[in-house]
PDB file of N, CA and C in Angstrom:
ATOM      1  N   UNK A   1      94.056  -7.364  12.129  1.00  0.00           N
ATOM      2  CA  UNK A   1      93.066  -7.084  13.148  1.00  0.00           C
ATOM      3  C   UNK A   1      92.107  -8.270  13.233  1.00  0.00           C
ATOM      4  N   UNK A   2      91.520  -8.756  14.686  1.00  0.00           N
ATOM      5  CA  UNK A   2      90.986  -9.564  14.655  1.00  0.00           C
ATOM      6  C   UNK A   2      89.431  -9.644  15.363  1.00  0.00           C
ATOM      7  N   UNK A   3      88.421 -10.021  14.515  1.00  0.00           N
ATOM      8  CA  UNK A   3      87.284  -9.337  15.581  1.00  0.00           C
ATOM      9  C   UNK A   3      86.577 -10.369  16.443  1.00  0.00           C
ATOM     10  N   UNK A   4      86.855 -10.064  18.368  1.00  0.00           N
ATOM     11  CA  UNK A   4      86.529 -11.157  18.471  1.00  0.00           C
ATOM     12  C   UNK A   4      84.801 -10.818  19.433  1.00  0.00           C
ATOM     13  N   UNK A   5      84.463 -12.441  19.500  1.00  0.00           N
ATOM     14  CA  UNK A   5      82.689 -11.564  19.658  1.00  0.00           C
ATOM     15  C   UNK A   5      82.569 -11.427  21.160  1.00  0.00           C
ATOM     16  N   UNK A   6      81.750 -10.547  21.344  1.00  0.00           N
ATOM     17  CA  UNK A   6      81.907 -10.122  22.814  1.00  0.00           C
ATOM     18  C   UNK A   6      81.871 -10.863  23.961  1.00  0.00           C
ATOM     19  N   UNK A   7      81.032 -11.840  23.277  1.00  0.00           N
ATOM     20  CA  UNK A   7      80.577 -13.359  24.952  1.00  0.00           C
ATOM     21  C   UNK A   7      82.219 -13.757  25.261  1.00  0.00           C
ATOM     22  N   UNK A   8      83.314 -13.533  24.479  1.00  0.00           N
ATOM     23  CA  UNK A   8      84.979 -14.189  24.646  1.00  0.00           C
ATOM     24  C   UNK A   8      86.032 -12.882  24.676  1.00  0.00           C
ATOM     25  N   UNK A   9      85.112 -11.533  24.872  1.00  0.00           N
ATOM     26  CA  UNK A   9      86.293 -10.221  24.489  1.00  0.00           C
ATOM     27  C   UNK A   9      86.674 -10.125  26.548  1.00  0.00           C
ATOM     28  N   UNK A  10      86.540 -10.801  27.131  1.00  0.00           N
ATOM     29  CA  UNK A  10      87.503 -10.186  29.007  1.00  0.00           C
ATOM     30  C   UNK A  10      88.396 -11.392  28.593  1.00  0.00           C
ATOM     31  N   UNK A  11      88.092 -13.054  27.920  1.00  0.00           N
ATOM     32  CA  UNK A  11      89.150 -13.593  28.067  1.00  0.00           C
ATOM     33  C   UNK A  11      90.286 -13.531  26.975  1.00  0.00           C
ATOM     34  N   UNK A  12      90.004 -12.817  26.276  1.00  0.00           N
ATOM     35  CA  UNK A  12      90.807 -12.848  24.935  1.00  0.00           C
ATOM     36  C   UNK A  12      91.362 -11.021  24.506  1.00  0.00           C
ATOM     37  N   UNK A  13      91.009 -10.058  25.432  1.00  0.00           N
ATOM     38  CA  UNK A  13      91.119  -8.999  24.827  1.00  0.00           C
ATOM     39  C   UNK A  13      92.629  -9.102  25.486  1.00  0.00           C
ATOM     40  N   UNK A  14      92.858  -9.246  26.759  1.00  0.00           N
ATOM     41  CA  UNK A  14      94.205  -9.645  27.498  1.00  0.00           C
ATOM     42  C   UNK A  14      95.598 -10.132  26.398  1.00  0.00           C
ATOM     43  N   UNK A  15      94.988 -11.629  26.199  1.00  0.00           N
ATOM     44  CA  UNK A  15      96.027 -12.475  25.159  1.00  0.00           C
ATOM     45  C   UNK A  15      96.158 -11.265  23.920  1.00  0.00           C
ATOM     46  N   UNK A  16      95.219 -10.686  23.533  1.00  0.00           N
ATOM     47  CA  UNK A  16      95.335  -9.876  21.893  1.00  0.00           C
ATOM     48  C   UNK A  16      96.007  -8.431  22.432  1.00  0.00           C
ATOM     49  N   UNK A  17      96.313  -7.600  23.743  1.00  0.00           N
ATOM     50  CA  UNK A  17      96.699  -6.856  24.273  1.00  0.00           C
ATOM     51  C   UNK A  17      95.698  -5.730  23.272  1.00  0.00           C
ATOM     52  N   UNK A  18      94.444  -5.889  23.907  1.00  0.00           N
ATOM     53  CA  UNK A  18      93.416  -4.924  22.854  1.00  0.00           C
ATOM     54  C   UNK A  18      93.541  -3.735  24.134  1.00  0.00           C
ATOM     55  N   UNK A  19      92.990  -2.460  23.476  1.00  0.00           N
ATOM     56  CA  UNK A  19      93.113  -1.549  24.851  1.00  0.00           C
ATOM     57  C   UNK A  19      91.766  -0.678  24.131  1.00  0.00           C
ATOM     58  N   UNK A  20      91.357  -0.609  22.717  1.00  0.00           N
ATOM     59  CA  UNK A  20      90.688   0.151  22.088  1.00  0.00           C
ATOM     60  C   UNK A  20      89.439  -0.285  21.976  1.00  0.00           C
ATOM     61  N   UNK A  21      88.078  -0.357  22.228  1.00  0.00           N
ATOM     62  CA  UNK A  21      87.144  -0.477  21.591  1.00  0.00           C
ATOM     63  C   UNK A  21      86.101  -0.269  20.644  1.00  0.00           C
ATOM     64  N   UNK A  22      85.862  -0.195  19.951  1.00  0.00           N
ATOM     65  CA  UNK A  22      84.637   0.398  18.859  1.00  0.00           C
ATOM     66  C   UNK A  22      83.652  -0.727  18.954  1.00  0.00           C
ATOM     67  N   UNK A  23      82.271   0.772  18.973  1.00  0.00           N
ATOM     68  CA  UNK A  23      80.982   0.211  19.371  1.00  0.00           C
ATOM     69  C   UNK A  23      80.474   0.823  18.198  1.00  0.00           C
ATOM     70  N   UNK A  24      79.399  -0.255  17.262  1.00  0.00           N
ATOM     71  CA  UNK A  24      78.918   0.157  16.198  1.00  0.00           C
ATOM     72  C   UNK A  24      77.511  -0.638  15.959  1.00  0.00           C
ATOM     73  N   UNK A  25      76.856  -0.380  17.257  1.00  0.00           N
ATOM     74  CA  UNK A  25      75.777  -1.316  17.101  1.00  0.00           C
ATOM     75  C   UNK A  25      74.686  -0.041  16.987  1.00  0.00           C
ATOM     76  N   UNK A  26      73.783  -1.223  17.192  1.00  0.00           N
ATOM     77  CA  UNK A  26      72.460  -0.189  17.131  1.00  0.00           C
ATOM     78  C   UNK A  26      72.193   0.505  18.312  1.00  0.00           C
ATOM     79  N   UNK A  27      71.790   1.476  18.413  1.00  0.00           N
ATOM     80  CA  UNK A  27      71.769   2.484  19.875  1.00  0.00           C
ATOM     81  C   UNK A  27      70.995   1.448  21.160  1.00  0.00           C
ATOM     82  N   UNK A  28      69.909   0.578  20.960  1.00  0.00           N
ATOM     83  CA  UNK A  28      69.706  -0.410  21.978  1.00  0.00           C
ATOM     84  C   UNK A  28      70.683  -1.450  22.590  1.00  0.00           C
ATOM     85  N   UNK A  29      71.789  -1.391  21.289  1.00  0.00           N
ATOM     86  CA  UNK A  29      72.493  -2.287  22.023  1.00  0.00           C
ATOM     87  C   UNK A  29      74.371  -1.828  22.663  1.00  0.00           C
ATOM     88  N   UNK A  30      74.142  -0.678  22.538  1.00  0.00           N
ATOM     89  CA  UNK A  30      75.137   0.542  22.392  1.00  0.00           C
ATOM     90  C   UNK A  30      75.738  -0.148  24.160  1.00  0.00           C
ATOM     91  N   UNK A  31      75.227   0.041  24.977  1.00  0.00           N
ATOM     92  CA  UNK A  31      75.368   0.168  26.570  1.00  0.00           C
ATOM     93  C   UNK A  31      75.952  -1.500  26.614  1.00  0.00           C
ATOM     94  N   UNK A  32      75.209  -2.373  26.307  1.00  0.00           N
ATOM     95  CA  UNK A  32      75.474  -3.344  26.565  1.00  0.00           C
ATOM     96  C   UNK A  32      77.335  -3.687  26.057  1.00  0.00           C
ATOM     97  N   UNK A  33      77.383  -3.471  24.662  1.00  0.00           N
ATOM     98  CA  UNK A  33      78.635  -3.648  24.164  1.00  0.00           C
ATOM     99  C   UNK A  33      79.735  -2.823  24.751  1.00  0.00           C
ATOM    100  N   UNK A  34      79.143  -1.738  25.714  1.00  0.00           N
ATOM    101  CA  UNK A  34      80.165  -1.092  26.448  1.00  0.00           C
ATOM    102  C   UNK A  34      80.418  -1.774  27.291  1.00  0.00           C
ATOM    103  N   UNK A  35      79.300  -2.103  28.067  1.00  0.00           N
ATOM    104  CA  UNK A  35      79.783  -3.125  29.220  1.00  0.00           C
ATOM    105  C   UNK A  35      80.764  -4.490  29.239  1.00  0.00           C
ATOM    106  N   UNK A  36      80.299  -4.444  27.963  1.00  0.00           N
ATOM    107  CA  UNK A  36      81.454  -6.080  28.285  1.00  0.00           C
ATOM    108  C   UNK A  36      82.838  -4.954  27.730  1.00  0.00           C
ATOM    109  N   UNK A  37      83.180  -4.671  27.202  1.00  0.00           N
ATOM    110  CA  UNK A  37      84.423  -3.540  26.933  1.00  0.00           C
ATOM    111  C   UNK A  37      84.877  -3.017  28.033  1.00  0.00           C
ATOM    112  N   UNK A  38      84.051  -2.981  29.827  1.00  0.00           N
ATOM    113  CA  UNK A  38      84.496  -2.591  30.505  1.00  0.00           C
ATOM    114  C   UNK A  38      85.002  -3.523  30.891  1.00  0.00           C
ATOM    115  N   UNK A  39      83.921  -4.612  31.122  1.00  0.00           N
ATOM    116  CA  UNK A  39      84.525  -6.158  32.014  1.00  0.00           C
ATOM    117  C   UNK A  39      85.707  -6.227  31.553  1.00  0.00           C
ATOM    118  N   UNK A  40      86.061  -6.062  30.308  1.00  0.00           N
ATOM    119  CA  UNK A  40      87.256  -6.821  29.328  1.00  0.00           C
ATOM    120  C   UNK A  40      88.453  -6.213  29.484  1.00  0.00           C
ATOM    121  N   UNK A  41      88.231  -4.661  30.591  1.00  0.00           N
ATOM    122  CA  UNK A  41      89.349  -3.652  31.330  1.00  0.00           C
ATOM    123  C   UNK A  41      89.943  -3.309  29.655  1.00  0.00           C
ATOM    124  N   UNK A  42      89.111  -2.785  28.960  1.00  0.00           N
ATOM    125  CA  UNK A  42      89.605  -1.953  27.349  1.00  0.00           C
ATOM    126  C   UNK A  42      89.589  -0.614  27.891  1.00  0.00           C
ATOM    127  N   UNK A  43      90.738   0.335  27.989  1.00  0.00           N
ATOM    128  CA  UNK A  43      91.075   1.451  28.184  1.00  0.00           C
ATOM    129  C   UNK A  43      90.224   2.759  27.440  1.00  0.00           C
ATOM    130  N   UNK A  44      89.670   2.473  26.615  1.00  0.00           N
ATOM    131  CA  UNK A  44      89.253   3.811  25.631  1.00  0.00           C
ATOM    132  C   UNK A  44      87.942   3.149  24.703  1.00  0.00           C
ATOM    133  N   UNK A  45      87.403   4.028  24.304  1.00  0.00           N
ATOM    134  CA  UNK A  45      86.119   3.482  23.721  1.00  0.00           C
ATOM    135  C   UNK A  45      85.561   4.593  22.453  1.00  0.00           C
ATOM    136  N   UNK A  46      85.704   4.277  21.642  1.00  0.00           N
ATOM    137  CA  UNK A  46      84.952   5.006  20.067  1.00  0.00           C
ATOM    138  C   UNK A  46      83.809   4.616  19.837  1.00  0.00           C
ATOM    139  N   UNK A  47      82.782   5.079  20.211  1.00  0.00           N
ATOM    140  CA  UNK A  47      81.433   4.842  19.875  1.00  0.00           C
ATOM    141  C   UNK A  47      80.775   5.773  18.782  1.00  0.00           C
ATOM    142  N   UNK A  48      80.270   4.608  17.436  1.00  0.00           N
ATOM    143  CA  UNK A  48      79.733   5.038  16.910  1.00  0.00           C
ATOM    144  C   UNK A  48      78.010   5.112  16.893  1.00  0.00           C
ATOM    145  N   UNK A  49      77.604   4.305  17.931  1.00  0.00           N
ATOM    146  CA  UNK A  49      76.046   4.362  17.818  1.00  0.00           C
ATOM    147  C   UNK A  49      75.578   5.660  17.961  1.00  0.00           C
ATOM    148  N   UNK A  50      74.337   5.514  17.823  1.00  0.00           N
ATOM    149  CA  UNK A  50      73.837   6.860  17.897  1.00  0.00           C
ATOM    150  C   UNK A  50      73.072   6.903  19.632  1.00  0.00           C
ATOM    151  N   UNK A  51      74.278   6.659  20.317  1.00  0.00           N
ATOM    152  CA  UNK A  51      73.409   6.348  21.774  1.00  0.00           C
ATOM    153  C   UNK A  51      74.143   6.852  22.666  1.00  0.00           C
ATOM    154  N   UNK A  52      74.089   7.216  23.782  1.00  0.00           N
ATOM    155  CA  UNK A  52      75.413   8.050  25.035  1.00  0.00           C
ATOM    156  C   UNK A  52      75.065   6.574  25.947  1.00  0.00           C
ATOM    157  N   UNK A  53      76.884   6.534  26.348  1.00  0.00           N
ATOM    158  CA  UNK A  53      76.818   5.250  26.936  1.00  0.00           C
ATOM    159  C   UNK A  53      77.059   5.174  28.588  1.00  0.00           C
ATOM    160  N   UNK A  54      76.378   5.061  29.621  1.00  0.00           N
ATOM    161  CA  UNK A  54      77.800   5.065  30.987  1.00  0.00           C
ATOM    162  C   UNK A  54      78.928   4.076  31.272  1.00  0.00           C
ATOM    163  N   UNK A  55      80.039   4.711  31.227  1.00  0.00           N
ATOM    164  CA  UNK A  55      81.444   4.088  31.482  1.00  0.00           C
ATOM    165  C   UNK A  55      81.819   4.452  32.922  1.00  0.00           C
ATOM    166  N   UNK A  56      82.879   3.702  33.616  1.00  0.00           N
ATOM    167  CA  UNK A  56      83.387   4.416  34.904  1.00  0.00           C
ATOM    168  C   UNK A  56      84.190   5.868  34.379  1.00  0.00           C
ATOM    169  N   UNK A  57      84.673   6.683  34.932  1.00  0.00           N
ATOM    170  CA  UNK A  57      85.401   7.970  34.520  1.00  0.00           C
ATOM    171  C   UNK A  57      86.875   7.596  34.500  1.00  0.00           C
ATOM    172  N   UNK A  58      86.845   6.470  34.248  1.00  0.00           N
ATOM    173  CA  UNK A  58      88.722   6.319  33.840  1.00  0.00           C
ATOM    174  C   UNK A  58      88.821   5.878  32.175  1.00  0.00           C
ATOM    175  N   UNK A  59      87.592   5.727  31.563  1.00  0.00           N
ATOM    176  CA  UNK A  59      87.280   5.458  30.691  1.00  0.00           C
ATOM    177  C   UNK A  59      87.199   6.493  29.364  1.00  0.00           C
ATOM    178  N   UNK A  60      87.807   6.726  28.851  1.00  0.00           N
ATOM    179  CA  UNK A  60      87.015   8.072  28.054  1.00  0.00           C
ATOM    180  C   UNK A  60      86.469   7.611  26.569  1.00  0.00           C
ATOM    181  N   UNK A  61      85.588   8.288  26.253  1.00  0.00           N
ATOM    182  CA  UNK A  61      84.906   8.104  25.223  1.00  0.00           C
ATOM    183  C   UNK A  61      84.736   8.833  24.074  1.00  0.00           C
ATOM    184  N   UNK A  62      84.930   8.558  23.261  1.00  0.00           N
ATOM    185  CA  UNK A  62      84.566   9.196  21.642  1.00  0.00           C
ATOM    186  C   UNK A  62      83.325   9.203  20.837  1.00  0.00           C
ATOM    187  N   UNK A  63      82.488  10.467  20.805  1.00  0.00           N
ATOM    188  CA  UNK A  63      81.596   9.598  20.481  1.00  0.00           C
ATOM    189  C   UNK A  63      81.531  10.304  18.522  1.00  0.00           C
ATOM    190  N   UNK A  64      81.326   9.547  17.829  1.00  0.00           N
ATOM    191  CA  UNK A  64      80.944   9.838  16.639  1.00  0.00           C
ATOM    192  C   UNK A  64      79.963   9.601  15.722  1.00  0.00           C
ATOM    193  N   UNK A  65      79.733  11.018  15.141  1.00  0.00           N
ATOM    194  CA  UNK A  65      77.865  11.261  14.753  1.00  0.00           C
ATOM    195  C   UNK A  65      78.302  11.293  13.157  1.00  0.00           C
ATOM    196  N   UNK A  66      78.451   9.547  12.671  1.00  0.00           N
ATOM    197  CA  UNK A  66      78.485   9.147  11.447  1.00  0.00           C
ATOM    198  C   UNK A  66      77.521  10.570  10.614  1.00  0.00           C
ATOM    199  N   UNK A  67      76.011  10.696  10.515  1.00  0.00           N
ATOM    200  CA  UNK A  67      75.529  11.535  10.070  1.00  0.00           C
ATOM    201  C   UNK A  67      75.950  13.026   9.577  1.00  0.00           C
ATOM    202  N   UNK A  68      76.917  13.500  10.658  1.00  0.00           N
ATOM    203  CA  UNK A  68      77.585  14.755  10.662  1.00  0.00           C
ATOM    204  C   UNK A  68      78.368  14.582   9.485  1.00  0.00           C
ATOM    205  N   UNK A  69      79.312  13.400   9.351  1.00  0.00           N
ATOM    206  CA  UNK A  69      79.702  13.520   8.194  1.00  0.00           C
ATOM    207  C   UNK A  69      79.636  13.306   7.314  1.00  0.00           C
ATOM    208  N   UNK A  70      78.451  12.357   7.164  1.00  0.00           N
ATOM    209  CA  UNK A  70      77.631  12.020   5.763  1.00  0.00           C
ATOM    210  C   UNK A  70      76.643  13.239   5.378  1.00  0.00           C
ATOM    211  N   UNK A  71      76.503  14.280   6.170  1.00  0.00           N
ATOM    212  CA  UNK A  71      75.926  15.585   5.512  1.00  0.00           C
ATOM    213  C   UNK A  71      76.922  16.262   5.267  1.00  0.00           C
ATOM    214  N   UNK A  72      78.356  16.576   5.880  1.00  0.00           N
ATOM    215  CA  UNK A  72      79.117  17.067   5.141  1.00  0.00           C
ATOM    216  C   UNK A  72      79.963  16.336   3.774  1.00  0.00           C
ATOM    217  N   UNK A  73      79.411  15.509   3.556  1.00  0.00           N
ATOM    218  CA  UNK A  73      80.410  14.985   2.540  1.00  0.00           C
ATOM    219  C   UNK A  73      79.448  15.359   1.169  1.00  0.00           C
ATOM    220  N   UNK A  74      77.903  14.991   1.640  1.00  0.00           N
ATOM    221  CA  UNK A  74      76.916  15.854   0.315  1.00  0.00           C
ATOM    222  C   UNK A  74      76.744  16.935   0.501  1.00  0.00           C
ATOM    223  N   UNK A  75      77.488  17.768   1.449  1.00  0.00           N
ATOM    224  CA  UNK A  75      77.200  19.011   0.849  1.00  0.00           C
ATOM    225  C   UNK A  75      78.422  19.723  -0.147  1.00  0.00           C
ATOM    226  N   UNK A  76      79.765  19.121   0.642  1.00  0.00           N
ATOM    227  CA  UNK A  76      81.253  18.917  -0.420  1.00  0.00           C
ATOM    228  C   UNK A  76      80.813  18.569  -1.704  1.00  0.00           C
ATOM    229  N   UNK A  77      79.816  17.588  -1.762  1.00  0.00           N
ATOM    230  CA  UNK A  77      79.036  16.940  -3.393  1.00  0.00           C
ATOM    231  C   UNK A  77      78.434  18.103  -3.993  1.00  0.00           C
ATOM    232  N   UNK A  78      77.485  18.727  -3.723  1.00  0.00           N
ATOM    233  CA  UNK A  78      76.708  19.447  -3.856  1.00  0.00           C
ATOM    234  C   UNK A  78      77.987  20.789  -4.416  1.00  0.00           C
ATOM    235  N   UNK A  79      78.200  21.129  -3.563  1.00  0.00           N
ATOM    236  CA  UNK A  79      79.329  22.406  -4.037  1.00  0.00           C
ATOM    237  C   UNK A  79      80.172  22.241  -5.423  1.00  0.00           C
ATOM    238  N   UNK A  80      80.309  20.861  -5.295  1.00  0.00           N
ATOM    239  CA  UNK A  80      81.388  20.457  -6.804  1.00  0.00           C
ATOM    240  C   UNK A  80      80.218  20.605  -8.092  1.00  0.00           C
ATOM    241  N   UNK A  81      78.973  20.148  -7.631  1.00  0.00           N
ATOM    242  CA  UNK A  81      78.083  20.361  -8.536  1.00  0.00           C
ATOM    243  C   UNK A  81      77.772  21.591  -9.534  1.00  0.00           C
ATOM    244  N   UNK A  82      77.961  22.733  -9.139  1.00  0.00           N
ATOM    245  CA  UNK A  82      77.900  24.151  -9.529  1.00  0.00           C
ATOM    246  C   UNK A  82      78.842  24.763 -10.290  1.00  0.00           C
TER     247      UNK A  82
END
């Protein structure tokens, strides 16, 4: 896997036949990194910020609430504890 930085991801996502994106920035910069993911015509998008992003509707999105499972994983902790 190769990570390339966004100012070069419309001319290079093509050549790498990328179709997936993951967004893992900080929620201010959440929208922006979508946008170039759109320019870059990336089919699907996994967002982990903690931010809701707008995409066109051919786009679909994932969004994931890291937190959700870092409270379930201490509470899995917690249970083994007893």
């Amino acid at each position: 896997m190769e990570i390339v930085c966004p100012t070069h991801l419309k001319e290079r996502a093509p050549e790498l036949g990328l179709e997936i994106g993951i967004i893992t920035t900080p929620s201010d910069r959440a929208q922006r990194a979508a946008n170039h993911l759109v320019e870059a015509n990336i089919r699907g998008i996994i967002n982990f910020a903690p931010a809701r992003i707008q995409v066109p509707p051919h786009i679909p999105v994932e969004y994931v609430d890291f937190f959700d499972h870092l409270y379930a994983l201490a509470f899995q902790i917690t249970l083994g504890d007893n």
